[in-house]
N, C-alpha and C. Protein backbone atom coordinates (compact mmCIF):
# COMPACT_ATOMS: atom_id res chain seq x y z
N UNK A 1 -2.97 -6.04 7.82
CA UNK A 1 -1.93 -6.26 6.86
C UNK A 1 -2.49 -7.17 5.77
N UNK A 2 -2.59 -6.77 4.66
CA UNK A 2 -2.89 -7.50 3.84
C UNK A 2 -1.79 -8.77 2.81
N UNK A 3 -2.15 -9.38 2.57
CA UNK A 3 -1.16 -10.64 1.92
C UNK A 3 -1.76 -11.26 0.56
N UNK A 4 -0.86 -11.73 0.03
CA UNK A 4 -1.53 -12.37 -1.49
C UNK A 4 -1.15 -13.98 -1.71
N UNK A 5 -2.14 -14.44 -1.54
CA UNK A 5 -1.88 -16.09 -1.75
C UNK A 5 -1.73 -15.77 -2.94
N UNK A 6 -0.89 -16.78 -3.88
CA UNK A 6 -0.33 -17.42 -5.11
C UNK A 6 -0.71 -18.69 -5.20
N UNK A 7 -1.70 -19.06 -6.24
CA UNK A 7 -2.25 -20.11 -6.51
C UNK A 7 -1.62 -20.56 -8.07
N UNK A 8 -1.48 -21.73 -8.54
CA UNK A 8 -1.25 -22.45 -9.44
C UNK A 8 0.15 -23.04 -9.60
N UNK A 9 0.59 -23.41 -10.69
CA UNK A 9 1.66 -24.18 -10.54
C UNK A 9 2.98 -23.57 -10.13
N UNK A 10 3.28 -21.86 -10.18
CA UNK A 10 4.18 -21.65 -9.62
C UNK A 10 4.40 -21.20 -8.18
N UNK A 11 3.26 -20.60 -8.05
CA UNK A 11 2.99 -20.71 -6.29
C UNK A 11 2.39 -21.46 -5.55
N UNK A 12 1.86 -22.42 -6.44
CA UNK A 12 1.61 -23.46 -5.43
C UNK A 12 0.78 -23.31 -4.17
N UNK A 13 -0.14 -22.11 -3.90
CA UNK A 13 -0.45 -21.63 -2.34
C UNK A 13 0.80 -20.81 -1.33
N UNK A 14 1.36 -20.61 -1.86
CA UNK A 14 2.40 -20.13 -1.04
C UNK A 14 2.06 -18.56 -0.75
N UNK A 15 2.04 -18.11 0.69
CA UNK A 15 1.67 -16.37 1.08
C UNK A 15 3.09 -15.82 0.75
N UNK A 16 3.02 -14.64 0.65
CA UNK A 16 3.72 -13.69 0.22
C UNK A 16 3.56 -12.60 0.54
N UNK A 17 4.67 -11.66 1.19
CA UNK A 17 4.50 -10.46 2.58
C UNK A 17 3.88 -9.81 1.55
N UNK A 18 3.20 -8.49 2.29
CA UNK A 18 2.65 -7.16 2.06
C UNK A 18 3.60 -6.58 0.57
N UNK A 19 2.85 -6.00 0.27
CA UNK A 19 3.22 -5.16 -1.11
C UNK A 19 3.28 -4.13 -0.81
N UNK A 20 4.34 -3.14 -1.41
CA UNK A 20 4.68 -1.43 -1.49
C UNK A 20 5.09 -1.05 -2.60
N UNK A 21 3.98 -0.02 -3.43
CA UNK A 21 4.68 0.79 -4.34
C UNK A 21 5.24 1.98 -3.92
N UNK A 22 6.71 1.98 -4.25
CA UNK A 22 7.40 3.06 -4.65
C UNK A 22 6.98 3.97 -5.32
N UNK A 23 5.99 5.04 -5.64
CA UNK A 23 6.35 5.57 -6.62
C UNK A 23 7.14 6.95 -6.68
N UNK A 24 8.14 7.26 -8.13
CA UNK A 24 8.92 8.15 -7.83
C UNK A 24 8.87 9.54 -8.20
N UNK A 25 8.90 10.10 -7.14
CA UNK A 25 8.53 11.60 -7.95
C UNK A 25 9.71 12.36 -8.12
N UNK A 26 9.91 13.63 -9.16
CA UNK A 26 10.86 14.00 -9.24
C UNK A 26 10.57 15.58 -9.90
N UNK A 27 11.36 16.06 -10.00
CA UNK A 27 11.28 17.64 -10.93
C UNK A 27 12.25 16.92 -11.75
N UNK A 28 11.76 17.09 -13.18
CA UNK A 28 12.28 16.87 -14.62
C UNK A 28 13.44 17.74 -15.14
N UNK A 29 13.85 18.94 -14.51
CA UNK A 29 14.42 19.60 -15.24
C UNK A 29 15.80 19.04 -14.68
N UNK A 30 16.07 18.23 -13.05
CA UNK A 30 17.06 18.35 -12.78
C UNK A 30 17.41 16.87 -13.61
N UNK A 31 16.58 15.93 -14.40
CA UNK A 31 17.20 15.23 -15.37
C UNK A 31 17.78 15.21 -16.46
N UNK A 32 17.34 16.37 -16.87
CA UNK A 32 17.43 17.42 -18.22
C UNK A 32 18.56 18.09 -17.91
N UNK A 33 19.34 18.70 -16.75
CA UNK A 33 21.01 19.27 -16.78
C UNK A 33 21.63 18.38 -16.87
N UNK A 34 21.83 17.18 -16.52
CA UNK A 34 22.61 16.02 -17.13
C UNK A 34 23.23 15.49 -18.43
N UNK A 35 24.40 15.36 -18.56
CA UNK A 35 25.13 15.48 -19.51
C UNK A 35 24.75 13.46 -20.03
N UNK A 36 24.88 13.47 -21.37
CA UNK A 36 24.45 11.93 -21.64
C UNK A 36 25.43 11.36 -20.54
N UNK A 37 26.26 11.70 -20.65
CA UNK A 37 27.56 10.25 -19.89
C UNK A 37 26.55 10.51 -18.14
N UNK A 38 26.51 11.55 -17.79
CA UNK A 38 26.29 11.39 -16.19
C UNK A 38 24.47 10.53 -16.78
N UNK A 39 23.20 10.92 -17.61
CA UNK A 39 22.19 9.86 -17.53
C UNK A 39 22.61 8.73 -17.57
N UNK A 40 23.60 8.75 -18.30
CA UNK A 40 23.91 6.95 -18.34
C UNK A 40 24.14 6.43 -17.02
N UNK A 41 24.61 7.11 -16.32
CA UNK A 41 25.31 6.43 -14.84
C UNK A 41 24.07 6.53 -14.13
N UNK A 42 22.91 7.41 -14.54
CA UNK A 42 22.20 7.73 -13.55
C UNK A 42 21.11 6.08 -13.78
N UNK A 43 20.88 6.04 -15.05
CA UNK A 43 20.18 4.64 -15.41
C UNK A 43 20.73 3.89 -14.83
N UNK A 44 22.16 3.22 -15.10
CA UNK A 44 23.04 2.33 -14.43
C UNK A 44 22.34 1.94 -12.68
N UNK A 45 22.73 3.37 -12.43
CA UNK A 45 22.19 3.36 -11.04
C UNK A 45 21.11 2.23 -10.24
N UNK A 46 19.55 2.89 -11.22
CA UNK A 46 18.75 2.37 -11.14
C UNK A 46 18.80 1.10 -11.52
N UNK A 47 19.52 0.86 -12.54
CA UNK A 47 19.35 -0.80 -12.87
C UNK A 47 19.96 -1.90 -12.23
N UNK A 48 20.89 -1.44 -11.32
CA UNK A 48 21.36 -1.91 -10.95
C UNK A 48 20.61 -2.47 -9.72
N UNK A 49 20.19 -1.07 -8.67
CA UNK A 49 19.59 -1.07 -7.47
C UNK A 49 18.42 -1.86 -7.52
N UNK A 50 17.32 -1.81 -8.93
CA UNK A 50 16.79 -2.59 -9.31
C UNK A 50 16.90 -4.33 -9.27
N UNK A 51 17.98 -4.53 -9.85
CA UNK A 51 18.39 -5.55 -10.15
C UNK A 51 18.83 -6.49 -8.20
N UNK A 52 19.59 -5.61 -7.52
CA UNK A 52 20.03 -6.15 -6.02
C UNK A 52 18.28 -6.62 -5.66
N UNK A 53 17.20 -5.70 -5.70
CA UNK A 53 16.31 -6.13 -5.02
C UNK A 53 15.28 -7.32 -5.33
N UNK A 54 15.40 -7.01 -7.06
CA UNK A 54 15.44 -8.91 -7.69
C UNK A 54 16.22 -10.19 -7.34
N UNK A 55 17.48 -9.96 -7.57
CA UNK A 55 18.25 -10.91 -5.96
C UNK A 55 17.82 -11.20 -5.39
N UNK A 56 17.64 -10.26 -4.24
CA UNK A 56 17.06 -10.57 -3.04
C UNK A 56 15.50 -11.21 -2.50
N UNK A 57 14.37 -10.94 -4.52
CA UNK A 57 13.35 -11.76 -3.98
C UNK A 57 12.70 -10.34 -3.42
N UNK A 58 12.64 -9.44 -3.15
CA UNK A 58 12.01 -8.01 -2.75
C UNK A 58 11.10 -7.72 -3.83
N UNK A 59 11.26 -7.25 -5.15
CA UNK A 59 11.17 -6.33 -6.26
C UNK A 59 9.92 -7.66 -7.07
N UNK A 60 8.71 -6.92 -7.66
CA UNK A 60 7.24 -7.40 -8.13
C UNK A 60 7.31 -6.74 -9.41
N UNK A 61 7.49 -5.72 -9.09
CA UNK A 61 7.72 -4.88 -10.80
C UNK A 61 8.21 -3.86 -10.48
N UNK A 62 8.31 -2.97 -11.13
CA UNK A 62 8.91 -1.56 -11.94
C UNK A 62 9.31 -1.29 -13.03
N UNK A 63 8.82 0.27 -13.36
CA UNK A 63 8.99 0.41 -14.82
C UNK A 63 9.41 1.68 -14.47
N UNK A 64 10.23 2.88 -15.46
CA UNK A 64 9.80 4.07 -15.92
C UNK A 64 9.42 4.91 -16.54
N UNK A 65 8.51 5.83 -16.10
CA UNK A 65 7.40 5.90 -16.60
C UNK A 65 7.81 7.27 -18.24
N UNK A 66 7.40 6.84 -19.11
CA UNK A 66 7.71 7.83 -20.31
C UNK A 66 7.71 9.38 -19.76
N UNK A 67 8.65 10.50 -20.41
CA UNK A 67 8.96 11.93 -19.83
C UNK A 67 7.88 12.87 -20.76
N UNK A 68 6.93 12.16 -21.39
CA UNK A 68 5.78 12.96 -21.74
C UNK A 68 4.80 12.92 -20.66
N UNK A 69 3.49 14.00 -20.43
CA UNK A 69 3.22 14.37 -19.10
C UNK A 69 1.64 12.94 -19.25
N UNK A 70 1.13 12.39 -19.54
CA UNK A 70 0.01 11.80 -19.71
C UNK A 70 -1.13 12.74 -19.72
N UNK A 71 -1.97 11.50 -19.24
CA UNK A 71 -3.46 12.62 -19.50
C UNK A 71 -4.08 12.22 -17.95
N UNK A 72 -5.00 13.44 -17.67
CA UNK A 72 -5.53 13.28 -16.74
C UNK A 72 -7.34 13.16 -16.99
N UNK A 73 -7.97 12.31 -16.70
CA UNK A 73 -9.41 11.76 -17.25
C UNK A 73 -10.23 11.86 -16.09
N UNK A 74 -11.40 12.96 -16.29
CA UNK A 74 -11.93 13.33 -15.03
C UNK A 74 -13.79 12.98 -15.42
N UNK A 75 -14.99 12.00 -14.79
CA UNK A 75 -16.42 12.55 -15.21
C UNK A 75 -17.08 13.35 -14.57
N UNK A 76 -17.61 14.13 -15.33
CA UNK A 76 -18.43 15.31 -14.99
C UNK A 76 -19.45 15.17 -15.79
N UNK A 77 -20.81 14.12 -15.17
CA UNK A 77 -22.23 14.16 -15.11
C UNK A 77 -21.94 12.89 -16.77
N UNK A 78 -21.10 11.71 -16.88
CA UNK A 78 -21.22 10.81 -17.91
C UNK A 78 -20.41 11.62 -18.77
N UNK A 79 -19.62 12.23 -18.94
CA UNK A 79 -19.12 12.96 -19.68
C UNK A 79 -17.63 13.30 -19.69
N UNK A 80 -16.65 12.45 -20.31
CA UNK A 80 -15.71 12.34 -20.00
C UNK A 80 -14.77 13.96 -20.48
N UNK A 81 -14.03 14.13 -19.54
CA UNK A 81 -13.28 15.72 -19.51
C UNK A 81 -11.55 15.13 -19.56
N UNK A 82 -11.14 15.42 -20.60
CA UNK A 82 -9.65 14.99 -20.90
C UNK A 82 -8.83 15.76 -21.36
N UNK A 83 -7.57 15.89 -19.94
CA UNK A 83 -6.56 17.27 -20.08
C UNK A 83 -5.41 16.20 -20.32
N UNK A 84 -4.11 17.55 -20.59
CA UNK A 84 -3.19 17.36 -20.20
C UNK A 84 -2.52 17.48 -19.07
N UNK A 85 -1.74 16.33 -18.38
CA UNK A 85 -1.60 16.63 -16.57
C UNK A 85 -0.93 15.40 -16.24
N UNK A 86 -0.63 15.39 -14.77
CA UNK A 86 -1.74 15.62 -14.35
C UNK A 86 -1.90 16.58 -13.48
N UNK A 87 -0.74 18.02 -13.55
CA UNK A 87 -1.01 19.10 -12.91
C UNK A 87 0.23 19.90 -13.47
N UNK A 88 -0.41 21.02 -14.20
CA UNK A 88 0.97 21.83 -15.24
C UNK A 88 1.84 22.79 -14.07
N UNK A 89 0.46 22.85 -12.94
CA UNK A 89 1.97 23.99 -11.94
C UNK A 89 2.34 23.64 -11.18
N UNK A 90 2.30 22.00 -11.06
CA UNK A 90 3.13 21.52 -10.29
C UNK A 90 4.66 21.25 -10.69
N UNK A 91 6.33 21.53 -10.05
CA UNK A 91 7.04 20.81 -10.42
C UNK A 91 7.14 19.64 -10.55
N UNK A 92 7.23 18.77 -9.53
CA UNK A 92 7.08 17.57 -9.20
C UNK A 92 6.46 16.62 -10.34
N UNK A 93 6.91 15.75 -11.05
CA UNK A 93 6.21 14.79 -11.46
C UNK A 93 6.21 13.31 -11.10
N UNK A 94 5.39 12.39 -11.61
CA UNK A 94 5.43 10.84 -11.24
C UNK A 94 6.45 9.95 -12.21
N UNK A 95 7.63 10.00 -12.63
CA UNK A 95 8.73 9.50 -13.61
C UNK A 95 8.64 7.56 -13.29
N UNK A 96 8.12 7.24 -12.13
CA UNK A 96 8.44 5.67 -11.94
C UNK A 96 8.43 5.15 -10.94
N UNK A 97 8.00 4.04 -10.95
CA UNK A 97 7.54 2.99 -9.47
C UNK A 97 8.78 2.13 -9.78
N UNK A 98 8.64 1.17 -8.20
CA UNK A 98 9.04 0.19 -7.91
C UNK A 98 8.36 -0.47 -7.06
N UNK A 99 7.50 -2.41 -6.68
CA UNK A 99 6.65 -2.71 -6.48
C UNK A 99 7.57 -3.78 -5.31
N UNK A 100 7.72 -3.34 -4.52
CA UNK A 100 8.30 -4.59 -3.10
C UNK A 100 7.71 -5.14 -2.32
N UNK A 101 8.43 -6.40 -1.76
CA UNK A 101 7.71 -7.01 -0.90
C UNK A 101 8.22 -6.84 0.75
N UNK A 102 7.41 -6.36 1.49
CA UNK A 102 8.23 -5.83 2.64
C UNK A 102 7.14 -6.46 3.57
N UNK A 103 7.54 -6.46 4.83
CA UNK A 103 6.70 -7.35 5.96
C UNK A 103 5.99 -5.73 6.65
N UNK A 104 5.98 -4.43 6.37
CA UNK A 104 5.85 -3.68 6.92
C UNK A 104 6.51 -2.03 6.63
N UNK A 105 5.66 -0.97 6.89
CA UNK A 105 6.52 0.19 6.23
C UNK A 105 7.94 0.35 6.81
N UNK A 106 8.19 -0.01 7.80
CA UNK A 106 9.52 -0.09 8.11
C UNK A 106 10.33 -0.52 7.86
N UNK A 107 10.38 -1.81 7.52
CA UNK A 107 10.74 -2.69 6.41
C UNK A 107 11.20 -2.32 4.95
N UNK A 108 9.85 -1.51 4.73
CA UNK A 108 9.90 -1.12 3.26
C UNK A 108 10.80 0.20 3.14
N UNK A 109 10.98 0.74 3.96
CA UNK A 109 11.53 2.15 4.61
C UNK A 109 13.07 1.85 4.21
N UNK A 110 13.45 0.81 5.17
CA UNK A 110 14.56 0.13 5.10
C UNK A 110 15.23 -0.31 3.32
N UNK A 111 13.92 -1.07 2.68
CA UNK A 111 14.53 -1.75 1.73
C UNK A 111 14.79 -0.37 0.71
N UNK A 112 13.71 0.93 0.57
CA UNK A 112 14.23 1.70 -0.02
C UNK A 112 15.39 2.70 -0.10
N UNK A 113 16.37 2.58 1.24
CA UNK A 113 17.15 3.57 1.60
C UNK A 113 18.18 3.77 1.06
N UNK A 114 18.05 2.94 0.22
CA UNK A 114 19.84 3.29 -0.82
C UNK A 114 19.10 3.25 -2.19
N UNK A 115 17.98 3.46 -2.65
CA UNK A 115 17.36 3.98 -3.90
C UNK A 115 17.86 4.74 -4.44
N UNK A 116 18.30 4.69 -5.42
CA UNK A 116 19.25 6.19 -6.46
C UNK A 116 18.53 7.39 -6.53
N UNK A 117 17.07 7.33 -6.73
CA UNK A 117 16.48 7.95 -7.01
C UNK A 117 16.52 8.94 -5.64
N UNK A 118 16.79 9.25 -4.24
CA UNK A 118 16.72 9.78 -3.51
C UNK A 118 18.24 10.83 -3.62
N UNK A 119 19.08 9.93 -4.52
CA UNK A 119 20.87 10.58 -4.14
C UNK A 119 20.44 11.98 -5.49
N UNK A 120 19.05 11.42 -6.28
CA UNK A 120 19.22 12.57 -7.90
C UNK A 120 17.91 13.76 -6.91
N UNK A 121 17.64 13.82 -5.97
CA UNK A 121 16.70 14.96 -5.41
C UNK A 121 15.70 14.56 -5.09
N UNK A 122 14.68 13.49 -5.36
CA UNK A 122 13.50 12.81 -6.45
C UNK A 122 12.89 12.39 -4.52
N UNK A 123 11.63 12.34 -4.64
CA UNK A 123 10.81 12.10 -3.79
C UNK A 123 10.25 10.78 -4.02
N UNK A 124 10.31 9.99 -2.80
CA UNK A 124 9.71 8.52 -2.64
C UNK A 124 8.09 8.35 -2.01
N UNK A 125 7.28 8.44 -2.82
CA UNK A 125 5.70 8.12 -2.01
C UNK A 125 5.45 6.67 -1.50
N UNK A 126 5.38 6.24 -0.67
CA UNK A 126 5.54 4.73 -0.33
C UNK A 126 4.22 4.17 -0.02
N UNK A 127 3.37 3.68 -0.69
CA UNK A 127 2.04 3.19 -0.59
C UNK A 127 2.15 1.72 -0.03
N UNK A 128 1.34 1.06 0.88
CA UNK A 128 0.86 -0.27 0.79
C UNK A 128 -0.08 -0.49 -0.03
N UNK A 129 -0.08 -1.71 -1.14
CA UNK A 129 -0.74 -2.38 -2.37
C UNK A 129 -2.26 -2.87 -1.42
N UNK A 130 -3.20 -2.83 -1.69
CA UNK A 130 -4.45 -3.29 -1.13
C UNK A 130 -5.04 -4.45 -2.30
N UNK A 131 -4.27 -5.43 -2.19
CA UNK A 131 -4.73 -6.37 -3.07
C UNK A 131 -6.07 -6.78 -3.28
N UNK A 132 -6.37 -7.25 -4.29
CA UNK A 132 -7.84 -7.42 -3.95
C UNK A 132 -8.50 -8.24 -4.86
């Protein structure tokens, strides 16, 4: 299990449990049938759920991530190869993380289970952070 000491004046040395990114996957189109008033509720959602796990001292970051597709940057022999992606036949895309502090995936299992993002279809990849 890895852990992250916090050094200087606001952590003082103080450990701090294991890290988990959220990140969220989703098919785009089912954000796109949404009428403005239902996105709005759907943001709400998130900001809110967001916001409980800041409360609680859980939540490190999160953002979401822009609905243009990025780029995908691959080398082949010093030679940089730059698409658009990072996979066109996939539905599924990566729309946004959330960065918690959980003592364990079960834990983290737990802290994500009322995530909005699970009630709109959207798939949760749950990584442990390997600080370093």
């Amino acid at each position: 299990m890895t852990t992250l000491t916090i050094s200087g004046a606001d952590g003082a040395g103080r450990r701090s449990m294991p890290q988990y990114m959220l990140l969220l996957h989703q098919d785009p189109s089912g954000f796109a049938r949404l009428s403005p008033e239902q996105m709005q509720a759907a943001v709400e959602k998130y900001m809110a759920w967001g916001q409980k796990l800041r409360q609680a001292g859980y939540l490190t970051a999160s953002n979401k991530l822009t609905d243009e597709p990025g780029r995908v940057v691959r080398s082949n022999d010093g030679q940089l190869r730059v698409t658009d992606g990072p996979y066109s036949e996939t539905k599924e895309v990566l729309g946004g993380y959330f960065t918690i502090e959980a003592e364990s995936y079960d834990q983290a299992i737990e802290r994500l289970r009322d995530c909005p993002h699970l009630l709109f279809g959207g798939t949760i990849e749950l990584r442990q952070v390997d600080v370093m």
